[in-house]
Structures are given as C-alpha cells and as structure tokens.
C-alpha atoms as a PDB file:
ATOM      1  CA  UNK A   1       0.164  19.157  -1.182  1.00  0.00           C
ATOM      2  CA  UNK A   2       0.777  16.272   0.810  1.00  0.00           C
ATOM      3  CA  UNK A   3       3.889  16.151   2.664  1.00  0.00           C
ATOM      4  CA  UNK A   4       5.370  12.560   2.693  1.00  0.00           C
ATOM      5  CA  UNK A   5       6.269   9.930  -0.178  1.00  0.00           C
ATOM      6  CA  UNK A   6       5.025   6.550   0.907  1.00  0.00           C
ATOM      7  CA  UNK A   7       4.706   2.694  -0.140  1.00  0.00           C
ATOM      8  CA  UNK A   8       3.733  -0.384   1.643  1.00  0.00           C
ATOM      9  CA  UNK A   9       5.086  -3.575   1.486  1.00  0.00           C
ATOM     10  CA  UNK A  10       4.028  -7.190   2.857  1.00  0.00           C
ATOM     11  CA  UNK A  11       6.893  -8.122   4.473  1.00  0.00           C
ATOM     12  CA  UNK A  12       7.180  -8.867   8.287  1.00  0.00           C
ATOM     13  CA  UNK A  13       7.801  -5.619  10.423  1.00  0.00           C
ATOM     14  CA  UNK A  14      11.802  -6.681  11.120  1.00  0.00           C
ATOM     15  CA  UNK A  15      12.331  -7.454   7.601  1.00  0.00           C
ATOM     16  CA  UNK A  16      10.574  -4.305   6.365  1.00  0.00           C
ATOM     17  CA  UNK A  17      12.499  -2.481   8.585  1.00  0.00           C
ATOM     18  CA  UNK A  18      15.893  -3.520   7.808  1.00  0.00           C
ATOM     19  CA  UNK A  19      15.011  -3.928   3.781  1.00  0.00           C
ATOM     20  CA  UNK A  20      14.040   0.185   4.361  1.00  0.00           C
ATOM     21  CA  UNK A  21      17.917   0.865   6.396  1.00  0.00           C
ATOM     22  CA  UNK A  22      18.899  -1.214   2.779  1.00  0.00           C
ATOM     23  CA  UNK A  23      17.064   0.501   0.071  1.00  0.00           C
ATOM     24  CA  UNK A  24      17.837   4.207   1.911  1.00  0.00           C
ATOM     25  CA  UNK A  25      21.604   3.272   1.865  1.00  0.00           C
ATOM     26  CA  UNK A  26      21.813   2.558  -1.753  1.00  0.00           C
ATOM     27  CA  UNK A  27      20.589   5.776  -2.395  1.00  0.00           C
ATOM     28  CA  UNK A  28      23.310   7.269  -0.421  1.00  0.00           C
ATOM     29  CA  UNK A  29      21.434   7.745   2.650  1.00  0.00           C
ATOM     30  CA  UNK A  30      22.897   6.290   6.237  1.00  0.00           C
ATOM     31  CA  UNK A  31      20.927   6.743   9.882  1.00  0.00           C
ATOM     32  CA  UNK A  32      22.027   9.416  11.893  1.00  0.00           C
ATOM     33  CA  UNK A  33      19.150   8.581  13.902  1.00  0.00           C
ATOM     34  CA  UNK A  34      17.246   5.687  15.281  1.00  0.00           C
ATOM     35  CA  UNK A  35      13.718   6.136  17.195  1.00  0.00           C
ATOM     36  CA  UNK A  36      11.362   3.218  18.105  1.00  0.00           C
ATOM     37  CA  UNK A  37       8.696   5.648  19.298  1.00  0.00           C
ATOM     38  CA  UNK A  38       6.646   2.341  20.524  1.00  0.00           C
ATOM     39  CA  UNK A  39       8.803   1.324  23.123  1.00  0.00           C
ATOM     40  CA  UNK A  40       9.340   5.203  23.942  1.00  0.00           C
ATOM     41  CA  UNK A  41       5.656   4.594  24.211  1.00  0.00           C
ATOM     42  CA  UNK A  42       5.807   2.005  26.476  1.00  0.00           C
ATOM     43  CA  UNK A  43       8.105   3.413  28.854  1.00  0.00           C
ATOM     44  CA  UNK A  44       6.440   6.666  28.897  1.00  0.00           C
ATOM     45  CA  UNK A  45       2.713   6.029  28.262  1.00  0.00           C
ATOM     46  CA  UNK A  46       2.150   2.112  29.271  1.00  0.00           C
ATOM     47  CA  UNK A  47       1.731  -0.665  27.206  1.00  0.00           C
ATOM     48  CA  UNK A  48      -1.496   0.366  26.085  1.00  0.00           C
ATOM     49  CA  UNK A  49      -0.586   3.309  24.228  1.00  0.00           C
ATOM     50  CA  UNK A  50       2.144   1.280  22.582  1.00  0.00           C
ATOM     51  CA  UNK A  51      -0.088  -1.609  21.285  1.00  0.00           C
ATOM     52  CA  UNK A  52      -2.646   0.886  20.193  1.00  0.00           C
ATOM     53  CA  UNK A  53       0.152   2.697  17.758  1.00  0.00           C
ATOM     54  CA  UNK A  54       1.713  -0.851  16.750  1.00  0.00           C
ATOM     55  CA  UNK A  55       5.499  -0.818  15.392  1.00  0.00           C
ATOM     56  CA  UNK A  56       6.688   2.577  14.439  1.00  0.00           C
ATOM     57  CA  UNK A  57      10.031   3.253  14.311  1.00  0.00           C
ATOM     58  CA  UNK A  58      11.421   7.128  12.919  1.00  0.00           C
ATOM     59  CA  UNK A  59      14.927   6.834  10.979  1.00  0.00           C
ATOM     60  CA  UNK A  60      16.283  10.023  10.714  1.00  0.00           C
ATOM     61  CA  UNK A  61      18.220   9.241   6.885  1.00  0.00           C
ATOM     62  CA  UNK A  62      20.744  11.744   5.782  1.00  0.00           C
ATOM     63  CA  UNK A  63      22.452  12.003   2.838  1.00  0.00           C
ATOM     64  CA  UNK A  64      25.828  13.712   3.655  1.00  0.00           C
ATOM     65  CA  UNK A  65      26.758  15.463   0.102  1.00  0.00           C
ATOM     66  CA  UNK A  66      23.131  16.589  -0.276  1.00  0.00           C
ATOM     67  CA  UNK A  67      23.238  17.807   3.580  1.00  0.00           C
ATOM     68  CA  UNK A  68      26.631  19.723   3.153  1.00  0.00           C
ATOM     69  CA  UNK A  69      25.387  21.244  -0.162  1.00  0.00           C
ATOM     70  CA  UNK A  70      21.814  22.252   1.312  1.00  0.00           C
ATOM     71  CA  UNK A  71      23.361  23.883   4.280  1.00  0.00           C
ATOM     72  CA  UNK A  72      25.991  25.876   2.759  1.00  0.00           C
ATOM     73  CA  UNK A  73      23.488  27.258   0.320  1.00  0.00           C
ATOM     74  CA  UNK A  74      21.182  28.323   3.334  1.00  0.00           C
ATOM     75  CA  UNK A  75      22.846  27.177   7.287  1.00  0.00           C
ATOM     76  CA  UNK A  76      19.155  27.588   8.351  1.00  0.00           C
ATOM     77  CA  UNK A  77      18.088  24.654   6.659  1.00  0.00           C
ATOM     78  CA  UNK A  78      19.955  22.156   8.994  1.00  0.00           C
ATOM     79  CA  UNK A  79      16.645  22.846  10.836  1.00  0.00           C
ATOM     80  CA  UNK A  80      14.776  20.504   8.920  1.00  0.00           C
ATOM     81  CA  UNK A  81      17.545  17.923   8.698  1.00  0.00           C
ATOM     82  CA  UNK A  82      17.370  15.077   8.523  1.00  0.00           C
ATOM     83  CA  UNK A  83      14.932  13.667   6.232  1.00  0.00           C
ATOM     84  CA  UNK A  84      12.353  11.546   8.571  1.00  0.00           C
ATOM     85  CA  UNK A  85      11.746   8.121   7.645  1.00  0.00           C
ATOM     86  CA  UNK A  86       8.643   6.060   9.273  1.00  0.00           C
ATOM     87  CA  UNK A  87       8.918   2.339   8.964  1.00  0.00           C
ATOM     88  CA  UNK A  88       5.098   1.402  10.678  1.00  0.00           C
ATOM     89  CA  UNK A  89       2.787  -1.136  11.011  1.00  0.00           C
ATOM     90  CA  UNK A  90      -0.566  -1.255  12.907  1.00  0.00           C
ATOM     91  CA  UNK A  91      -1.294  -3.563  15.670  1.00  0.00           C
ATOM     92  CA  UNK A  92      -3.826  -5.512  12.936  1.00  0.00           C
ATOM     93  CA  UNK A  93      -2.401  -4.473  10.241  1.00  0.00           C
ATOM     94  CA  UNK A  94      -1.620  -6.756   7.400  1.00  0.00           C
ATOM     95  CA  UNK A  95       1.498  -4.500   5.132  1.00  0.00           C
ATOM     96  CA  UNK A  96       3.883  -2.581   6.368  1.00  0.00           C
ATOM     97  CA  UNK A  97       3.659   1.377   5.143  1.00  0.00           C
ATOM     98  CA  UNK A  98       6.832   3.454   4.886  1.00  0.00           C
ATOM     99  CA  UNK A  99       6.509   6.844   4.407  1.00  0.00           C
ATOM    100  CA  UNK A 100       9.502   9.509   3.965  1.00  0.00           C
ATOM    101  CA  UNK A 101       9.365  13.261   4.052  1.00  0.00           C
ATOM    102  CA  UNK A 102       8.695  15.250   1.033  1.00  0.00           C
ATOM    103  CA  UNK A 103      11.869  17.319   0.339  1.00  0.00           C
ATOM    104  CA  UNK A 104       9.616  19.502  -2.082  1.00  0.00           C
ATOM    105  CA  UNK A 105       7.923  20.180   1.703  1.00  0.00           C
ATOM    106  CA  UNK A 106      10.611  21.506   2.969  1.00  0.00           C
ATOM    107  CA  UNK A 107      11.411  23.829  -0.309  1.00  0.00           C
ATOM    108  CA  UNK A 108       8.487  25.611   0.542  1.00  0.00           C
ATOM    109  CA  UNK A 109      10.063  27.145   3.580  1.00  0.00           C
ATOM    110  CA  UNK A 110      13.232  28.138   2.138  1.00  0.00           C
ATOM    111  CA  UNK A 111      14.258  31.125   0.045  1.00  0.00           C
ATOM    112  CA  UNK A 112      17.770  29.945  -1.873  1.00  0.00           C
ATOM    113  CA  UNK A 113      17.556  28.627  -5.068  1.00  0.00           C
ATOM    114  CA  UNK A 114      19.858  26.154  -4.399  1.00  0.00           C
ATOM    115  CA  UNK A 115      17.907  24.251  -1.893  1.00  0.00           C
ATOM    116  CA  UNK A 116      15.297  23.497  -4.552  1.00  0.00           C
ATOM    117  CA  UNK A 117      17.710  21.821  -6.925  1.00  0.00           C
ATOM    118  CA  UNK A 118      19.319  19.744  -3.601  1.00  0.00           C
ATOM    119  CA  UNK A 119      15.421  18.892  -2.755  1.00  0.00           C
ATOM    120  CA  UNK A 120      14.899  17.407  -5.924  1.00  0.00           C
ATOM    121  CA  UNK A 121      17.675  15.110  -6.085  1.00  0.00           C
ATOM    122  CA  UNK A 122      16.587  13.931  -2.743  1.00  0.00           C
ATOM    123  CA  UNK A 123      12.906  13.662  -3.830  1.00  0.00           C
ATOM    124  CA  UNK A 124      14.661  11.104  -6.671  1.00  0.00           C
ATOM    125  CA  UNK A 125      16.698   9.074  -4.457  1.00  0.00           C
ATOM    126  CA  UNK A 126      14.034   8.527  -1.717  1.00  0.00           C
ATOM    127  CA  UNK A 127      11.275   7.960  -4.463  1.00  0.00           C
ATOM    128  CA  UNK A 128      13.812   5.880  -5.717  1.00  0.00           C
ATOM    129  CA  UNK A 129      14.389   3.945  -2.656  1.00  0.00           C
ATOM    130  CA  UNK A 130      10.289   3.639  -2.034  1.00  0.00           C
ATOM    131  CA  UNK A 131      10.288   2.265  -5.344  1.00  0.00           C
ATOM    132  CA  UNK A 132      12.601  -0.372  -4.774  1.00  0.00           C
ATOM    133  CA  UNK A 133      11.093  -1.491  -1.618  1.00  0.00           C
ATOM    134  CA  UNK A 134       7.776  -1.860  -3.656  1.00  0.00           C
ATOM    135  CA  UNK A 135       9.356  -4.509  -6.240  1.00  0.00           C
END
C-alpha cells in the first residue's frame, strides 16, 4: 500500500504552492503548520544540501471537525495529526508534485471504528483537493 495521494501540476513553485494552501482550504482544511524544510536545509546543512532537495515545503493541513471527531473516538490518534502536505519541486525539475498523506495509512494503526469512517472522509476531501489542483 502506498502511503501518500499525489498529483503534479505545471505551475511555478510559488503559484503551486499557494494554489495547494487554496484547494486544501476549500476542502475545509487550514495550516496549522508551515515548514520550508529547504531553507531549514540551508541553515542547517549549507546551501548544497538545499539545492540538491530543490523547493519542499511540509504544510501540516488540519481539518478541525474531522480532528475533534477522530480524537474523541481514540485521544491517541492526535499522534498522527495533522495530515502532512508536501508541496515540492526538484532543482531541474519541470512540474511541481504534491503529495498528501494517506488517511487510510493511518487507519491501519488504529483500533476504533470510528477513525476509519473520519479517514475516509478525509481521503475524499484531500483526493478531492489533488483533483482540483490537477484541472
């Protein structure tokens, strides 16, 4: 089983990234959390590191009424919260891929019921977010 839902798109890395934030909010999702691992790269590794990976920035998407609904069905689950967006694009690259987590990943390491039914509303909305990003 693969573990992500992806697309790519031919749009210019700052476009791409901000049409993802777009296409993720419609869907209900907002940020909680922002990470541009290149220039955490930079800083940390030098600027070679951070050319070699290209742009790559993690959004950390949440959903609030799926979160609140996941966690009271199981509190342990706010472990693998939030859902992990990567907007990237290689240093040559010509598209930009986006790739979100697989809720149906994370059903396999919980026991409640519940959480599968949550999971698979937020498999739609981020499939149907990828989706739109594609047209």
């Amino acid at each position: 089983m693969t573990f992500t839902l992806s697309t790519t798109i031919d749009l210019p890395w700052a476009e791409a990234l901000d049409h993802t934030r777009d296409a993720l909010s419609a869907q209900g999702f907002g940020n909680l959390t922002e990470i541009d691992a290149r220039s955490t790269f930079e800083a940390k590794l030098g600027a070679e590191a951070a050319d070699a990976m290209g742009d790559y920035t993690i959004l950390g998407a949440c959903n609030p009424a799926l979160a609140s609904r996941a966690i009271a069905a199981e509190p342990e689950v706010g472990a693998l919260l939030p859902c992990n967006v990567v907007v990237r694009r290689g240093k040559d690259a010509g598209v930009t891929t986006i790739e979100a987590i697989d809720p149906q990943a994370m059903v396999q390491l919980s026991a409640a019921p519940a959480v599968k039914v949550i999971a698979d509303d937020a498999a739609n909305r981020l499939r149907k977010a990828l989706t739109a990003l594609s047209s």
